[in-house]
Protein backbone atom coordinates (compact mmCIF):
# COMPACT_ATOMS: atom_id res chain seq x y z
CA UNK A 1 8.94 -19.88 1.44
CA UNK A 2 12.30 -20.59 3.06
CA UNK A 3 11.86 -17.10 5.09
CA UNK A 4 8.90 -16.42 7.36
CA UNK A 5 6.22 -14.03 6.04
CA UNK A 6 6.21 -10.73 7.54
CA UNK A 7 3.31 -9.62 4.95
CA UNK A 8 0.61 -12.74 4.11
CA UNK A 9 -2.09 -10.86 1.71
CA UNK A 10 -5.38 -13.51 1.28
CA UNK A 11 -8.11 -13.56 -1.63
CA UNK A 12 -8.02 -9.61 -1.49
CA UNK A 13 -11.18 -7.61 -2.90
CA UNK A 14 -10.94 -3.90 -3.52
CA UNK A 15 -13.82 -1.80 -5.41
CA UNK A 16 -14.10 1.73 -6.05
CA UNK A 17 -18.49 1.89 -6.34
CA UNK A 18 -18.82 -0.80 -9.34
CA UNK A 19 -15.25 -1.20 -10.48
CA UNK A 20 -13.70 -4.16 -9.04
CA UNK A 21 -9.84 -3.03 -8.73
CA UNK A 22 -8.53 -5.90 -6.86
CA UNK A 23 -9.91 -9.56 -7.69
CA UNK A 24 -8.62 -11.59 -5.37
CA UNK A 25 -4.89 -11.03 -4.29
CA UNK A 26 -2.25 -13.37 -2.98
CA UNK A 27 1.17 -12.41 -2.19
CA UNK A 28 3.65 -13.49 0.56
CA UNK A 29 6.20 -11.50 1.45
CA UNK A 30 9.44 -12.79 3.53
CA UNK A 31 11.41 -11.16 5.47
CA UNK A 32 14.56 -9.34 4.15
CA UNK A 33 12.66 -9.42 0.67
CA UNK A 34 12.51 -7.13 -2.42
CA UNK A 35 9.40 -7.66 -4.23
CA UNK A 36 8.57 -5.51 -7.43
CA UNK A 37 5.10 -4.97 -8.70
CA UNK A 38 4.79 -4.50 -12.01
CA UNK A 39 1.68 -3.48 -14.45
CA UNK A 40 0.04 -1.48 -16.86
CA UNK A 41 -1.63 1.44 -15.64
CA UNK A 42 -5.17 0.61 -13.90
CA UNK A 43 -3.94 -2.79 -13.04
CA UNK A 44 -4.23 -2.28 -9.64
CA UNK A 45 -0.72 -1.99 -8.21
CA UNK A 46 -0.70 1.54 -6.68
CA UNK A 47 -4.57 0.01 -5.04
CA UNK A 48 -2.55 -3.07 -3.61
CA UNK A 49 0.03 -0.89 -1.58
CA UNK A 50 -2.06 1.40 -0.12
CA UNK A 51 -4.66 -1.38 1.17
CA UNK A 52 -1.31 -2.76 3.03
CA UNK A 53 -1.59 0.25 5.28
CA UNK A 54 -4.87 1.06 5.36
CA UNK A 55 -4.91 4.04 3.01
CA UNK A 56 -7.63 2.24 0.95
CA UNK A 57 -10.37 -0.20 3.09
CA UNK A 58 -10.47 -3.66 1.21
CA UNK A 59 -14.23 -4.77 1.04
CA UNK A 60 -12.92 -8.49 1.81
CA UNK A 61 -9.78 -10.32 2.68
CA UNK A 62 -6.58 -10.54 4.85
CA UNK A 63 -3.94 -8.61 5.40
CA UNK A 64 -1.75 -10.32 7.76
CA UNK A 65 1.05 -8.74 9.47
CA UNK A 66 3.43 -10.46 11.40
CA UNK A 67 0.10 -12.22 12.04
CA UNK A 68 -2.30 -9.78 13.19
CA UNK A 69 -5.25 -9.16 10.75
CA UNK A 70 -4.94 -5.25 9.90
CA UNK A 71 -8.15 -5.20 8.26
CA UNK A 72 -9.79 -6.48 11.31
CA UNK A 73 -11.87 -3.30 12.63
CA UNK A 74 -10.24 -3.33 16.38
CA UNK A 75 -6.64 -3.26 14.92
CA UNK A 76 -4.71 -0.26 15.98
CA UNK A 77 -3.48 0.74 12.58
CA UNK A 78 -1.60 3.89 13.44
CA UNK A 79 0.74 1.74 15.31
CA UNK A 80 0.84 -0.17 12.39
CA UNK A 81 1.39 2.14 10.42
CA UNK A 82 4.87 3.23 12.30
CA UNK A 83 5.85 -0.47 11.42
CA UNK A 84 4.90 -0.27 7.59
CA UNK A 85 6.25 2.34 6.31
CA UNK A 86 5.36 4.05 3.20
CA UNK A 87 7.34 6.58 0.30
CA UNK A 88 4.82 7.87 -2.64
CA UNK A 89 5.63 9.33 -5.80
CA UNK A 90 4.79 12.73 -4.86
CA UNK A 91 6.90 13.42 -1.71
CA UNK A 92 4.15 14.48 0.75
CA UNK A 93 6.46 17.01 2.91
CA UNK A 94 5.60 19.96 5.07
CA UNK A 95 6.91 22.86 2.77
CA UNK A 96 6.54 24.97 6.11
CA UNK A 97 9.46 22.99 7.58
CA UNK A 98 12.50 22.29 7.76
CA UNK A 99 13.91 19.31 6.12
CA UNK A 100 15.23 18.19 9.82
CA UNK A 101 11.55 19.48 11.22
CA UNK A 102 9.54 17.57 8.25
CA UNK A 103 11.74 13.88 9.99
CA UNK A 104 11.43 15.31 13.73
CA UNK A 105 7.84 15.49 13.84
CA UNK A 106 6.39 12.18 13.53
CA UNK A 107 9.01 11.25 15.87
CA UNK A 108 7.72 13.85 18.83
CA UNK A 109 4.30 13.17 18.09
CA UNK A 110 3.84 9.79 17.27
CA UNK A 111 6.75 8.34 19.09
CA UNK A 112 6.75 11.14 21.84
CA UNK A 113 10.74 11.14 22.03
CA UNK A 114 12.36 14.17 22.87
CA UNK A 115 13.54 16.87 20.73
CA UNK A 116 17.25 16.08 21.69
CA UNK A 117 16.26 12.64 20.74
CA UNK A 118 14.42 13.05 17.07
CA UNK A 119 17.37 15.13 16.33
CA UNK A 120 19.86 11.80 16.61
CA UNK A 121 17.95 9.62 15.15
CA UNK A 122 16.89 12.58 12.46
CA UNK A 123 20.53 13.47 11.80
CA UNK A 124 21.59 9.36 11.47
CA UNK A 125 18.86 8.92 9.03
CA UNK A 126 19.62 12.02 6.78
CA UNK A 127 23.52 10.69 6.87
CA UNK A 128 22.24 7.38 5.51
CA UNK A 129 20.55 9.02 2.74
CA UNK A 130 22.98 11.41 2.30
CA UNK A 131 21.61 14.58 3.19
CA UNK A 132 23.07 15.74 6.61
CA UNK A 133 24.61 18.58 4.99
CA UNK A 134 20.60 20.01 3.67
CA UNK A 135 18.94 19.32 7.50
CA UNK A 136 18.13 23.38 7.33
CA UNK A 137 17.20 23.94 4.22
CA UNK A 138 13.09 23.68 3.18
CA UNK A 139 11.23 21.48 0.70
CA UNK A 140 11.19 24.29 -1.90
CA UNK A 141 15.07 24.19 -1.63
CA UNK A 142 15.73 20.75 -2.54
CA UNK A 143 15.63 18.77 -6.10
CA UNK A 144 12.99 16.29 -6.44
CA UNK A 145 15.62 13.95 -5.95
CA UNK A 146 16.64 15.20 -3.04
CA UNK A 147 12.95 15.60 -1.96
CA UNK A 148 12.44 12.10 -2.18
CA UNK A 149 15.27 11.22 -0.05
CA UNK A 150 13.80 13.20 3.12
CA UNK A 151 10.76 11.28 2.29
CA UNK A 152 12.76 7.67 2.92
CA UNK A 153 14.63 8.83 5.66
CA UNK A 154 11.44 10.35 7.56
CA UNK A 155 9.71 7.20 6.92
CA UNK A 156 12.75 4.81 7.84
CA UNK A 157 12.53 7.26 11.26
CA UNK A 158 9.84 5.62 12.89
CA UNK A 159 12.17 2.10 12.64
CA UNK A 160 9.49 0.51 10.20
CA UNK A 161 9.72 -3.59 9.63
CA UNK A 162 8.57 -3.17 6.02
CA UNK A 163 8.85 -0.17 3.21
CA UNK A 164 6.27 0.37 0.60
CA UNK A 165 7.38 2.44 -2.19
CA UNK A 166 4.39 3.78 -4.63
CA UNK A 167 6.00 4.62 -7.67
CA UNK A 168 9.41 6.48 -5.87
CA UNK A 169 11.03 7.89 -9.18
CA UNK A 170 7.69 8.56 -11.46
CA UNK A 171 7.70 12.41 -10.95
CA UNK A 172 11.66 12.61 -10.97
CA UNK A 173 13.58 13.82 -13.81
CA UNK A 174 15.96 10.62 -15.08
CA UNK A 175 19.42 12.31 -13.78
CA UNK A 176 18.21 12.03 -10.22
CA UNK A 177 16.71 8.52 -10.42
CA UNK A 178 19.87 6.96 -9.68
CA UNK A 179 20.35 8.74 -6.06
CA UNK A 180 16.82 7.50 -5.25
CA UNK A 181 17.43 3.84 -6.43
CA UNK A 182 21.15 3.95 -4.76
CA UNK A 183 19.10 4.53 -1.15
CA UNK A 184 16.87 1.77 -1.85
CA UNK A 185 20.12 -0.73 -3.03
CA UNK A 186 21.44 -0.03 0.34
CA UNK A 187 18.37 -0.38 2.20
CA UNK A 188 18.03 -3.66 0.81
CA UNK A 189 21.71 -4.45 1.40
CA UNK A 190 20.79 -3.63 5.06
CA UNK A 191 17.80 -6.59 5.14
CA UNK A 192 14.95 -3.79 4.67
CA UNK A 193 11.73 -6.09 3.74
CA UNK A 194 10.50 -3.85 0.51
CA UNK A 195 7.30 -3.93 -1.52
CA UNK A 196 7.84 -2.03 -4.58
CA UNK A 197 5.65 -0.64 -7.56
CA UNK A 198 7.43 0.92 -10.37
CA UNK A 199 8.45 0.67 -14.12
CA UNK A 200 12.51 0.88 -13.24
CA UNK A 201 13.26 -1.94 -15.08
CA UNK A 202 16.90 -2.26 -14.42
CA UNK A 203 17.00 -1.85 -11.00
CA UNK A 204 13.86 -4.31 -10.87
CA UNK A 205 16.24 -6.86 -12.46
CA UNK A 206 19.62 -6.29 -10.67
CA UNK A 207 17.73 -5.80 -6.59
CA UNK A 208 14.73 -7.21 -6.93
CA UNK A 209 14.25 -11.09 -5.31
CA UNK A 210 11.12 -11.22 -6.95
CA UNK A 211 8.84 -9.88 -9.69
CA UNK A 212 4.50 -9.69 -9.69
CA UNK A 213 3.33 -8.97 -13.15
CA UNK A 214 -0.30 -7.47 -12.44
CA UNK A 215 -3.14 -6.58 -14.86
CA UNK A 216 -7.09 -6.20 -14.44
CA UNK A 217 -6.88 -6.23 -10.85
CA UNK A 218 -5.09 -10.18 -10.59
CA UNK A 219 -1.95 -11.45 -10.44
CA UNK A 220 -0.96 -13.10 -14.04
CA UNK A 221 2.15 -14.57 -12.94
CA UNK A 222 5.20 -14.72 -10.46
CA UNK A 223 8.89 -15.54 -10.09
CA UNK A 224 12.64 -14.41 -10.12
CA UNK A 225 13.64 -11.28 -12.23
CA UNK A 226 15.38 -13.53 -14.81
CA UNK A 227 12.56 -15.77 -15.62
CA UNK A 228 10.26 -13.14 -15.69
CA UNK A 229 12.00 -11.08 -17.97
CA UNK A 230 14.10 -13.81 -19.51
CA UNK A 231 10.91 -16.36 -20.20
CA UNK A 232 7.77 -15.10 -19.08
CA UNK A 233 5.65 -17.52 -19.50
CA UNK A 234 2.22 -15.72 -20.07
CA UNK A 235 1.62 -13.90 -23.07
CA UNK A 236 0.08 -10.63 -21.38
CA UNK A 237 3.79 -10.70 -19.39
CA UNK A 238 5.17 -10.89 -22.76
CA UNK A 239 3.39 -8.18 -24.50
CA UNK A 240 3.64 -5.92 -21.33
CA UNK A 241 7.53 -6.48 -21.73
CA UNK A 242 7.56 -5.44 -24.96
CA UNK A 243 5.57 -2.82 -24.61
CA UNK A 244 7.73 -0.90 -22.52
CA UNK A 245 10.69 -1.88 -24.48
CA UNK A 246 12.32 -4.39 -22.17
């Protein structure tokens, strides 16, 4: 690759008791980079992500980032983890806070800065998501859109080198899609390195610098957005495609 790999995944194995999920991964990803994953339900995507960060413990492999092993037993992964960040479909907040107190607390307790300043850095990341004017409000109060958006910006808190984003828009409704898919555009504008699994087609095609077409737990094939949905050149890419009416 012309960029140097911030992510280098090798021959990745993932089983849940007999069902192999992951069959042998390999995926590079350079910096700056927008990578979609796409695939038919069960085909391993959401599996992939979460072994990135640890979520899920790969039976055998690599995980290399920015050259240490992560699945090496001695790694430190929660300091990893502040590097790697991660959005999922389903939000994750602390309905008890605050939407400034759900950003703020990784930041005092992970990072150990001081309330004065999580608040700046809280406040700069709501503004770049723009959200500054809901920093009081709770969970409960917010749209799923809007939801989502505290999500990203509590994640991009911790100053993260890479963003995983497990499905970001799947529990949405389709009018707030495009405010979640805006803050990724500009996060990739910005030089964010992104690993992304979801079905937005569109915005796969227009952001993305490059597409993964899984099924079965492997990789069937690889390359820009227009050759992949222009002329895919393996049938189950094809069919997939079709399938989903693209």
């Amino acid at each position: 690759m012309s960029v140097p790999a911030i992510i280098k995944i090798i021959d990745l194995h993932k089983s849940f008791g007999n069902l192999e999920v992951l069959k042998g991964i390999d995926v590079t990803l350079g910096e700056s980079e927008l990578v979609f994953i796409l695939g038919p339900s069960g085909s391993g995507k959401s599996t992939l992500l979460r072994c990135c960060n640890r979520l899920e413990q790969a039976q055998r492999g690599q995980i290399l980032f920015d050259g240490t092993d992560i699945l090496k037993p001695d790694t430190e992964i929660n300091a990893i983890r502040q590097q790697i960040g991660m959005v999922f479909q389903s939000f994750n907040l602390y309905p008890h806070l605050s939407v400034l107190g759900n950003i703020c607390l990784a930041l005092r307790k992970v990072k150990k800065f001081s309330k004065k300043q999580a608040r700046e850095i809280a406040f700069h990341q709501l503004e770049r998501v723009g959200l500054v004017d809901k920093s009081d409000n709770f969970p409960s109060e917010l749209s799923g859109g809007q939801q989502q958006r505290v999500a990203i910006a509590r994640a991009l808190a911790l100053d993260p080198k890479v963003m995983l984003f497990d499905e970001p828009t799947s529990a949405l409704d389709p009018e707030l899609v495009g405010d979640v898919l805006g803050v990724m555009k500009d996060l990739k504008n910005s030089g964010m390195t992104m690993l992304v699994v979801s079905h937005e087609m569109r915005f796969a095609r227009s952001a993305a610098d490059r597409i993964i077409f899984m099924d079965g737990g492997n990789i069937v094939e690889e390359g820009p957005p227009e050759q992949m949905f222009d002329n895919p050149q393996h049938q189950r890419t094809r069919s997939f495609l079709q399938q989903v009416g693209y």
